[in-house]
PDB file of N, CA and C in Angstrom:
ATOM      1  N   UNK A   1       0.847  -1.180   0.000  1.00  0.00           N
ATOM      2  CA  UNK A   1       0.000   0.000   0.000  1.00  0.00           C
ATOM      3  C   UNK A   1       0.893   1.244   0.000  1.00  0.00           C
ATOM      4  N   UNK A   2       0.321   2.297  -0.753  1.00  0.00           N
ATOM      5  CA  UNK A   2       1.417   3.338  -1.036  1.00  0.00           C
ATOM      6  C   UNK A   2       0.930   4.613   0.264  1.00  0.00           C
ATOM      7  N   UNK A   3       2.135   5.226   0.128  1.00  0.00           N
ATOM      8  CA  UNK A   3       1.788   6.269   1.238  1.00  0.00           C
ATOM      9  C   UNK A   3       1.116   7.755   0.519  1.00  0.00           C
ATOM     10  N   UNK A   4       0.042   7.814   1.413  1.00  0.00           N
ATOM     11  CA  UNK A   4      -0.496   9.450   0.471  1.00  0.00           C
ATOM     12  C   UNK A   4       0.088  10.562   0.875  1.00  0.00           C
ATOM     13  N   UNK A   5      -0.198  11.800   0.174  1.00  0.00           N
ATOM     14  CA  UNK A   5       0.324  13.068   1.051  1.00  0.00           C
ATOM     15  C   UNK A   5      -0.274  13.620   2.234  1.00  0.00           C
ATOM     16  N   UNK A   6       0.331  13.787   3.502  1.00  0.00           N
ATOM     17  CA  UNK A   6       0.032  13.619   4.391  1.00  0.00           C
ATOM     18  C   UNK A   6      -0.792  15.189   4.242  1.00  0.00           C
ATOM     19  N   UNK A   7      -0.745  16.128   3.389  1.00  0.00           N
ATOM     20  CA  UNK A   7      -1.505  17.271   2.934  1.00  0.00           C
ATOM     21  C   UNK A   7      -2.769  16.608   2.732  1.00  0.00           C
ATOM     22  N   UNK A   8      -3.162  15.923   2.352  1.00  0.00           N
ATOM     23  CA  UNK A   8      -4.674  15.263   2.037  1.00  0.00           C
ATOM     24  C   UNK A   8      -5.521  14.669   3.202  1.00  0.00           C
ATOM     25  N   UNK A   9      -4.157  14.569   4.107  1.00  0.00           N
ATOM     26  CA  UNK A   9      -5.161  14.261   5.738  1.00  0.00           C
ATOM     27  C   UNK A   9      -5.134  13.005   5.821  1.00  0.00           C
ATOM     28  N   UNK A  10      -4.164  12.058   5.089  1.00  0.00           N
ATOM     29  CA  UNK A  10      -4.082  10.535   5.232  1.00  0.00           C
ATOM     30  C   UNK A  10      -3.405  10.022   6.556  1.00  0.00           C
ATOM     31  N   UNK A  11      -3.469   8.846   6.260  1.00  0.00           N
ATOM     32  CA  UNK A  11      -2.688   8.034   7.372  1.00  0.00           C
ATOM     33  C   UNK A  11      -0.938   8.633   7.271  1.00  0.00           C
ATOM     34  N   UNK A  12      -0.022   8.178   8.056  1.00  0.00           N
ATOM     35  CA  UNK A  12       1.359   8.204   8.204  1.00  0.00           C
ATOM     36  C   UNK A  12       1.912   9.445   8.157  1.00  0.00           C
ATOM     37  N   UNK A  13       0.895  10.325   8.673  1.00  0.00           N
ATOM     38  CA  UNK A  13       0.816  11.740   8.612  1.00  0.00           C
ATOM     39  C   UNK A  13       1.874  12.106   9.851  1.00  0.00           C
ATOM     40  N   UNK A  14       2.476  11.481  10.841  1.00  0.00           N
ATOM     41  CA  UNK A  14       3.247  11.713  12.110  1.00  0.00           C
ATOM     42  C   UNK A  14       4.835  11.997  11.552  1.00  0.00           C
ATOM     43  N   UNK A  15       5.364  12.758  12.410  1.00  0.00           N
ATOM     44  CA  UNK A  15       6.680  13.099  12.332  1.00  0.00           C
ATOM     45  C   UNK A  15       7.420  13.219  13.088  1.00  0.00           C
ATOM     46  N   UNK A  16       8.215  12.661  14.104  1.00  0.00           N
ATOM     47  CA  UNK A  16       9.143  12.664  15.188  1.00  0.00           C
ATOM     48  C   UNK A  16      10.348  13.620  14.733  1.00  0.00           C
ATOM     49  N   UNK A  17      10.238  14.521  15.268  1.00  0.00           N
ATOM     50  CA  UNK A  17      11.450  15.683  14.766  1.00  0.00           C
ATOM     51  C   UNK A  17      12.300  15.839  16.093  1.00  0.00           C
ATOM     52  N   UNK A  18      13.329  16.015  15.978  1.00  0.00           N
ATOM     53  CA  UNK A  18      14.642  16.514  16.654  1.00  0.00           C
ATOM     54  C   UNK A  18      15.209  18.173  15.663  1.00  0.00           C
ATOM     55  N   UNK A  19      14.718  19.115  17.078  1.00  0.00           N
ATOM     56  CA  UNK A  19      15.025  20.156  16.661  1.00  0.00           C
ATOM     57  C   UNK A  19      16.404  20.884  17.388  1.00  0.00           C
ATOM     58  N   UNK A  20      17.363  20.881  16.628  1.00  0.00           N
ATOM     59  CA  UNK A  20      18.508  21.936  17.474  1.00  0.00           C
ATOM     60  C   UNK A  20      18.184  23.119  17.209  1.00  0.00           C
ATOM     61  N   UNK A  21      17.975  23.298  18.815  1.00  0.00           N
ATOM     62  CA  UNK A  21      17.384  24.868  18.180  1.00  0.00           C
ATOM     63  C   UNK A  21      17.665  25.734  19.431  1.00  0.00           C
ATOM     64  N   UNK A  22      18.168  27.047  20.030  1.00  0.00           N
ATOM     65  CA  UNK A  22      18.409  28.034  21.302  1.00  0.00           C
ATOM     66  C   UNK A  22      17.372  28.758  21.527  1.00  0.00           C
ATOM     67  N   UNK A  23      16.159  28.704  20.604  1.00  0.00           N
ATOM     68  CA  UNK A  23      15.270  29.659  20.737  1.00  0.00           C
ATOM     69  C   UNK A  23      13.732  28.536  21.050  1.00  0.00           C
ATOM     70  N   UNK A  24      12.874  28.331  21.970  1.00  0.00           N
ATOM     71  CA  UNK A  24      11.904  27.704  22.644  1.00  0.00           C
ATOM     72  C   UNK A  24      10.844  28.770  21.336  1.00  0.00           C
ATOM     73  N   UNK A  25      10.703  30.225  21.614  1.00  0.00           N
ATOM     74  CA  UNK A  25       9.667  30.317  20.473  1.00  0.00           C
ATOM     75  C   UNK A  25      10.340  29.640  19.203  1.00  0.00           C
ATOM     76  N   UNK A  26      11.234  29.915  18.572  1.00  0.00           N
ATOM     77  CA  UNK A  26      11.392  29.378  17.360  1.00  0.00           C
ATOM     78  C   UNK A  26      10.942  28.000  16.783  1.00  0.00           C
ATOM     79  N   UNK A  27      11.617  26.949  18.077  1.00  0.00           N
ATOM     80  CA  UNK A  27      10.842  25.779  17.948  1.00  0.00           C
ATOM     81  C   UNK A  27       9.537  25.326  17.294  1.00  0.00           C
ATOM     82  N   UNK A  28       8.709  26.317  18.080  1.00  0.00           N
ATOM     83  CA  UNK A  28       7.380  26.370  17.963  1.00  0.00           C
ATOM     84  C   UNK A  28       6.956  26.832  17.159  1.00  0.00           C
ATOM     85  N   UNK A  29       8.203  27.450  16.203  1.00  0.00           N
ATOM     86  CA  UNK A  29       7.623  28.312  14.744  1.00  0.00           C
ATOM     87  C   UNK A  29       7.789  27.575  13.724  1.00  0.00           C
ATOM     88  N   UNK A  30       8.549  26.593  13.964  1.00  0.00           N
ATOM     89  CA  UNK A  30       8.970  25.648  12.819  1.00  0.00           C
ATOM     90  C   UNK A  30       7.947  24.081  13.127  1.00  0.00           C
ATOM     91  N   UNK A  31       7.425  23.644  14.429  1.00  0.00           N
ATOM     92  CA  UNK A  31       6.631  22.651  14.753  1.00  0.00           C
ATOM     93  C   UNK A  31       5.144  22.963  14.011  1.00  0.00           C
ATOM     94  N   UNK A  32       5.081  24.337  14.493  1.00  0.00           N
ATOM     95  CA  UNK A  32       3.649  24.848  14.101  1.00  0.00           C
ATOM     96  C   UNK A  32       3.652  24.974  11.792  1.00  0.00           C
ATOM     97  N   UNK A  33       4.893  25.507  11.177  1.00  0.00           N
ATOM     98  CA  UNK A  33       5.034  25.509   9.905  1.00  0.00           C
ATOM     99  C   UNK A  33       5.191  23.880   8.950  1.00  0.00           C
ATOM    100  N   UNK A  34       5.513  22.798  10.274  1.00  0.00           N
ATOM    101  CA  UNK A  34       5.054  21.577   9.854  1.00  0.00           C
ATOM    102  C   UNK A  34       3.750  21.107   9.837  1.00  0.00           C
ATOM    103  N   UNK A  35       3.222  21.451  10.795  1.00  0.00           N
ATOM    104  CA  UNK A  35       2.215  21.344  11.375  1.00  0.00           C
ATOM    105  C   UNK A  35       0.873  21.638  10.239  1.00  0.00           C
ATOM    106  N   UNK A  36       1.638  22.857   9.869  1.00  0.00           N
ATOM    107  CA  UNK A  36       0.658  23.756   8.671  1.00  0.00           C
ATOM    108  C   UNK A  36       0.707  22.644   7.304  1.00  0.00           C
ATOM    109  N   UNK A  37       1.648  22.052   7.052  1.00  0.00           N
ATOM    110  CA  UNK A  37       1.620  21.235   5.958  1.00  0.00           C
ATOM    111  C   UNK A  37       1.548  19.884   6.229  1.00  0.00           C
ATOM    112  N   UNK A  38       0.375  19.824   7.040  1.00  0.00           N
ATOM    113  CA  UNK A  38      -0.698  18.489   7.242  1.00  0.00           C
ATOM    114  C   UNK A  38      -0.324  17.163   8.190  1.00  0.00           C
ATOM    115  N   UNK A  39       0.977  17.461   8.841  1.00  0.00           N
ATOM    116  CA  UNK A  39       1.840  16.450   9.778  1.00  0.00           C
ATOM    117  C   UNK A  39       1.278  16.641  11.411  1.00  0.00           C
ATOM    118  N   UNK A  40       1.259  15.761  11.496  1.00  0.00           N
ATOM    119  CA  UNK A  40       1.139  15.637  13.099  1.00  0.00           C
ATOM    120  C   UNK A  40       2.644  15.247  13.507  1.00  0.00           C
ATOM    121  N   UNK A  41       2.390  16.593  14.691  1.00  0.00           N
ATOM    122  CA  UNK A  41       3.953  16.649  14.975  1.00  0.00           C
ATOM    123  C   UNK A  41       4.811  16.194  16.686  1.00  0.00           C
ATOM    124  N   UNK A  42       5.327  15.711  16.631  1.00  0.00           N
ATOM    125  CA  UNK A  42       6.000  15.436  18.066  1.00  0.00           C
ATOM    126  C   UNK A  42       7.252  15.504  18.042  1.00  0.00           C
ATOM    127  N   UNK A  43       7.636  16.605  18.692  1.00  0.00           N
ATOM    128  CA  UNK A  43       8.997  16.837  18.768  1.00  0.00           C
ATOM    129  C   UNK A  43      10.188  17.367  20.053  1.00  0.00           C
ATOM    130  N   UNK A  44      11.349  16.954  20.203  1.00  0.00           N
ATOM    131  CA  UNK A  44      12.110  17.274  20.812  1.00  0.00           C
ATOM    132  C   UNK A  44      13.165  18.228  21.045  1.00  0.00           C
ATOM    133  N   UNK A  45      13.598  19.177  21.492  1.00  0.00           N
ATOM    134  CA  UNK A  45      14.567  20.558  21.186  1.00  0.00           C
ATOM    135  C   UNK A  45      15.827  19.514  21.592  1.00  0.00           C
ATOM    136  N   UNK A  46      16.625  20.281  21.208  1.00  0.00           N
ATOM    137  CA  UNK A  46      18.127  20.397  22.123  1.00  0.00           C
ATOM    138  C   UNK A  46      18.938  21.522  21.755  1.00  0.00           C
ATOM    139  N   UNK A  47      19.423  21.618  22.976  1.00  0.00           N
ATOM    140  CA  UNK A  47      20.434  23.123  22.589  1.00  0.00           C
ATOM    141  C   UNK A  47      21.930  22.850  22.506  1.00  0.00           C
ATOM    142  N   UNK A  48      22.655  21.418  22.930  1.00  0.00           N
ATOM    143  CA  UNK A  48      23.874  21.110  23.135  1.00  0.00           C
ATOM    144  C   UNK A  48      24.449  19.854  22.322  1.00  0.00           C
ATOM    145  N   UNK A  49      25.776  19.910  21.743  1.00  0.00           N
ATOM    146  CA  UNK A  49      26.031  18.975  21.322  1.00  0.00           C
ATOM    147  C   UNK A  49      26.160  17.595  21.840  1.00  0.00           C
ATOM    148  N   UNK A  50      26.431  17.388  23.726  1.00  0.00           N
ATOM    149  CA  UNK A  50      26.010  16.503  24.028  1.00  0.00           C
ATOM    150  C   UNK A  50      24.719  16.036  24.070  1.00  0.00           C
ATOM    151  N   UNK A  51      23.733  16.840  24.262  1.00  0.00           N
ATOM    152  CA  UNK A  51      22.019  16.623  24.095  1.00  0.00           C
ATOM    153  C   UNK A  51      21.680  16.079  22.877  1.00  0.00           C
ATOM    154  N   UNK A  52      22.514  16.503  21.897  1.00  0.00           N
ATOM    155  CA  UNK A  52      22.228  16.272  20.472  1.00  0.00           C
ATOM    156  C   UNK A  52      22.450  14.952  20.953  1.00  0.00           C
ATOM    157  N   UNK A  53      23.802  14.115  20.663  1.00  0.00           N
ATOM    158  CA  UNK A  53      24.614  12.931  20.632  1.00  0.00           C
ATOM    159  C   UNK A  53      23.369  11.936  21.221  1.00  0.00           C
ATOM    160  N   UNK A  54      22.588  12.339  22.877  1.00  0.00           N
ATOM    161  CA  UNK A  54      22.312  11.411  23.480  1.00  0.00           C
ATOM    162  C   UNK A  54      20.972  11.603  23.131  1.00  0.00           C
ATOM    163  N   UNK A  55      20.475  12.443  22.470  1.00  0.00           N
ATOM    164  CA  UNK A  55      18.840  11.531  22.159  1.00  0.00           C
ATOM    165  C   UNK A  55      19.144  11.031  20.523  1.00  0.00           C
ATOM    166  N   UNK A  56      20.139  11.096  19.744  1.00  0.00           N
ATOM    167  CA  UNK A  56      20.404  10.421  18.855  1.00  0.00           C
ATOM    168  C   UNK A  56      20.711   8.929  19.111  1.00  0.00           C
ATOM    169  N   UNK A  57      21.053   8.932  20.103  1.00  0.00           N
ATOM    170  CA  UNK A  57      21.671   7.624  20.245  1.00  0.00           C
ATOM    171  C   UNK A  57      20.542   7.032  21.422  1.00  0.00           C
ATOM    172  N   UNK A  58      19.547   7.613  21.328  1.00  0.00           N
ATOM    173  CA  UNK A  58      18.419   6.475  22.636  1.00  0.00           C
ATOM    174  C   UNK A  58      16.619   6.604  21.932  1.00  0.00           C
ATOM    175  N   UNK A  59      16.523   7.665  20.690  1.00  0.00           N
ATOM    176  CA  UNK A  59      15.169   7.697  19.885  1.00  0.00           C
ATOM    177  C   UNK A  59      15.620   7.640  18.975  1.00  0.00           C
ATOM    178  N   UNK A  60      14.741   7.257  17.846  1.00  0.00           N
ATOM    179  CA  UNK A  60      14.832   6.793  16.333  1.00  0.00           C
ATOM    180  C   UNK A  60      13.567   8.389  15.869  1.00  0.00           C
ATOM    181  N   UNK A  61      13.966   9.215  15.292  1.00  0.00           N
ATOM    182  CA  UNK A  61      13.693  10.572  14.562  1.00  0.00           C
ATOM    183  C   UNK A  61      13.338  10.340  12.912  1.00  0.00           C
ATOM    184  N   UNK A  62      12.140  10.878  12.623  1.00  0.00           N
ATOM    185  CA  UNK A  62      12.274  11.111  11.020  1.00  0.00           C
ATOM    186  C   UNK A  62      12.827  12.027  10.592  1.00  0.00           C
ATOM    187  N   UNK A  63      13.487  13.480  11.322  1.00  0.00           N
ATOM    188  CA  UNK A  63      13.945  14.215  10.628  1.00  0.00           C
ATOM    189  C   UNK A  63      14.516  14.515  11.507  1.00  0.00           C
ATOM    190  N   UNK A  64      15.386  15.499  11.124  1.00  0.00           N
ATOM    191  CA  UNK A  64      16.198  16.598  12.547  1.00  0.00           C
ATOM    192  C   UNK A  64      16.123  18.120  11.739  1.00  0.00           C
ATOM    193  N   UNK A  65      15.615  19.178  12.321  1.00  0.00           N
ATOM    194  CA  UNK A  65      15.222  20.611  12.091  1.00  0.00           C
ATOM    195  C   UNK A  65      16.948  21.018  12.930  1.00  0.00           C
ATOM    196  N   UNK A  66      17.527  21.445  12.022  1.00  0.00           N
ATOM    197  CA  UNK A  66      18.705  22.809  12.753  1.00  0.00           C
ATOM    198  C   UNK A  66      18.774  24.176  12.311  1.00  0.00           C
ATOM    199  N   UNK A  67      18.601  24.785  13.335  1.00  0.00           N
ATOM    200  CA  UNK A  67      18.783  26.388  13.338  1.00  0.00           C
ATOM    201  C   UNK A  67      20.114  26.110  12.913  1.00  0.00           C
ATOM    202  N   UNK A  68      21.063  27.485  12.037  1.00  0.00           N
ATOM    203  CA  UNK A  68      22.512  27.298  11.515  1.00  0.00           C
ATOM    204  C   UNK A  68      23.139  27.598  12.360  1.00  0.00           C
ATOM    205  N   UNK A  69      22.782  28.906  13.126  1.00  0.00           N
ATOM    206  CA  UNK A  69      23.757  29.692  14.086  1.00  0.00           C
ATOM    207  C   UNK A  69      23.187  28.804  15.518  1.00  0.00           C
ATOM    208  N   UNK A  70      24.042  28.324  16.629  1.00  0.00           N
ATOM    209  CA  UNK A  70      23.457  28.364  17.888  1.00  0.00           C
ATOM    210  C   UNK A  70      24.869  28.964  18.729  1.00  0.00           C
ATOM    211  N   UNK A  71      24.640  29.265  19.757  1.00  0.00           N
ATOM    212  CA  UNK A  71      25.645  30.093  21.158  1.00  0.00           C
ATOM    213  C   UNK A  71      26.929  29.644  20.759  1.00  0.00           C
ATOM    214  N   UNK A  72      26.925  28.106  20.718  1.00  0.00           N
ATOM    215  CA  UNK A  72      28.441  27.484  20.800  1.00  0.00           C
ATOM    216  C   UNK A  72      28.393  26.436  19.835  1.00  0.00           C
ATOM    217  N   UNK A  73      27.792  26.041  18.374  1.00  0.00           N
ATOM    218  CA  UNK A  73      27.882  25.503  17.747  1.00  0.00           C
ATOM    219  C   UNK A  73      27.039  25.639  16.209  1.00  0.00           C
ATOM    220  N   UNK A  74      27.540  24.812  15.514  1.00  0.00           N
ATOM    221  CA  UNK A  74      26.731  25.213  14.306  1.00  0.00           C
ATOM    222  C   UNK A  74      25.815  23.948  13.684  1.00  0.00           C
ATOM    223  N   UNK A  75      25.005  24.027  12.800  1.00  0.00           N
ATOM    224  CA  UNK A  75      23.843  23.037  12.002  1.00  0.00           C
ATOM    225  C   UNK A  75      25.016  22.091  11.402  1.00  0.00           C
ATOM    226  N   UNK A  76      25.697  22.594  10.907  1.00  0.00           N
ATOM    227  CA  UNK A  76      27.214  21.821  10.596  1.00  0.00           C
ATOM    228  C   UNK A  76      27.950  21.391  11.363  1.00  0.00           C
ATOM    229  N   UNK A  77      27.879  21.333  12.521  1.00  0.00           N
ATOM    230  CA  UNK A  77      28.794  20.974  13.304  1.00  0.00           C
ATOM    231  C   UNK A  77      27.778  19.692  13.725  1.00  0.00           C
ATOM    232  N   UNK A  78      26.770  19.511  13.953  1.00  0.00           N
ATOM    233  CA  UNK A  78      25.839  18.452  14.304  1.00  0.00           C
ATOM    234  C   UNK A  78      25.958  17.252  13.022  1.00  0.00           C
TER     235      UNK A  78
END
């Protein structure tokens, strides 16, 4: 069975996101702009490269959202 676009309001519409992100509103600007294009969303922040490492390595994510700039690291550096 094929998967539909989750824009049409079908099944497999969920998205487990890992967001690096320093900003708590921002998060919510990018959860809510998924959100807008028909996904049901559940997601996790982190602000640190160890935070990153250890929910990489203990949840299974469909995507990961990175802000470029953060305090002490970069989208590239992840």
């Amino acid at each position: 069975m094929a998967e539909q676009n989750p824009a049409s309001g079908a099944a497999n519409s969920r998205l487990r996101i890992l967001m690096i992100e320093d900003s708590p509103p921002d998060a919510e600007l990018m959860a809510a702009a998924v959100r807008r294009g028909g996904y049901e969303v559940q997601f996790d922040v982190v602000e640190t490269p160890d935070l990153f490492r250890e929910r990489l390595a203990s949840v299974e994510y469909d995507v990961i959202l990175a802000d470029y700039n953060l305090h002490s690291w970069t989208a590239l550096d992840a």
